[in-house]
C-alpha atoms as a PDB file:
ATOM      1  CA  UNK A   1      96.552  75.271  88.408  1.00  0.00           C
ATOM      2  CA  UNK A   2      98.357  78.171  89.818  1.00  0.00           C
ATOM      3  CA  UNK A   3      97.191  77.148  93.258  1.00  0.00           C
ATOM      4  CA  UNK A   4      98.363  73.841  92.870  1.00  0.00           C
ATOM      5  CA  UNK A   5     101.646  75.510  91.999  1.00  0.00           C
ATOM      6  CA  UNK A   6     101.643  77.549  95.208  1.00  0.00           C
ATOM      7  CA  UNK A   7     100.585  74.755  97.487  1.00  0.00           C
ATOM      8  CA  UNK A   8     103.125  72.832  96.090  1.00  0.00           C
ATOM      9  CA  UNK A   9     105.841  75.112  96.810  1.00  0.00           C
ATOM     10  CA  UNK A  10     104.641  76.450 100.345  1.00  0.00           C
ATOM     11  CA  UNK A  11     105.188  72.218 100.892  1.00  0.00           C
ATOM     12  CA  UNK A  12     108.026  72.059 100.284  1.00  0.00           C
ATOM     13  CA  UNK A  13     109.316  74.726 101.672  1.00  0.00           C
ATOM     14  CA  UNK A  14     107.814  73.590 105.081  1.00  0.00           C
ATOM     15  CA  UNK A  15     109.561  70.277 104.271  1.00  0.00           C
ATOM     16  CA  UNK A  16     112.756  72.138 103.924  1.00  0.00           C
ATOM     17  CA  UNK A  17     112.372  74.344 106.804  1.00  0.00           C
ATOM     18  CA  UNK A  18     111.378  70.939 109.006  1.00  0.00           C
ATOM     19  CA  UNK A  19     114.557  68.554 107.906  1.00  0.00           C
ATOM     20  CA  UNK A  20     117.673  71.049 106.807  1.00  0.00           C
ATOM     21  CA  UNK A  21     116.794  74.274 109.524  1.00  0.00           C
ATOM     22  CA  UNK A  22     115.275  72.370 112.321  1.00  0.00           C
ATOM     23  CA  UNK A  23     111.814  74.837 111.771  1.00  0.00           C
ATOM     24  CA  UNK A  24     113.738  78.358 112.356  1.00  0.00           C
ATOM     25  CA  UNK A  25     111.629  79.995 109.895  1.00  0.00           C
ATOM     26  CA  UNK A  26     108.450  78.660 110.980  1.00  0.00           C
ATOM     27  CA  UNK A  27     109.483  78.862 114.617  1.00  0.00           C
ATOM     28  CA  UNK A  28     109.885  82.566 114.000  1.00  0.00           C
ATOM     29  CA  UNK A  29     106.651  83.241 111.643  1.00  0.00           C
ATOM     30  CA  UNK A  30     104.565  81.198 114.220  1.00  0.00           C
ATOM     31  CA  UNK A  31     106.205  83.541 117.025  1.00  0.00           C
ATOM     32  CA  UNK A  32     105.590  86.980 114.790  1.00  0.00           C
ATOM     33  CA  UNK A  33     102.506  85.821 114.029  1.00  0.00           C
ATOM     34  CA  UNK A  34     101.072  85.824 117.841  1.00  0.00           C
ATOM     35  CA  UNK A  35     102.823  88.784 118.888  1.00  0.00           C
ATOM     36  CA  UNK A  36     100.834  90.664 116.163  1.00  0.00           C
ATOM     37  CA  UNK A  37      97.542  89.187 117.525  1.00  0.00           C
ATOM     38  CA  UNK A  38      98.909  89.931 120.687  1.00  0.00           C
ATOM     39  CA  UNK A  39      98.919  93.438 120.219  1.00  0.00           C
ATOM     40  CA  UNK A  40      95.996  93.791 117.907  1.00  0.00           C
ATOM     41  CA  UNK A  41      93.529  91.948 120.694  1.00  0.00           C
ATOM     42  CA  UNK A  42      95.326  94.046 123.088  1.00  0.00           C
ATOM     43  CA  UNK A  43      96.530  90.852 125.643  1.00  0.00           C
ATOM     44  CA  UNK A  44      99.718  91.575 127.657  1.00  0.00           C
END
């Protein structure tokens, strides 16, 4: 149940994000998210 819970909420928030911030936080946790594979792969 508590996974329901946290799927539920992650949703939303993504909803959120999408129609009131025009995806900045995603935008920037996408962007953070390949810079870190970036450097642990080692790719310039």
């Amino acid at each position: 149940m508590r996974y329901v819970i946290v799927i539920i909420a992650f949703t939303f928030f993504l909803i959120w994000d999408g129609l009131y911030n025009q995806g900045a936080y995603l935008d920037y946790t996408v962007r953070e998210m390949s810079r870190i594979v970036r450097y642990v792969t080692g790719a310039a």
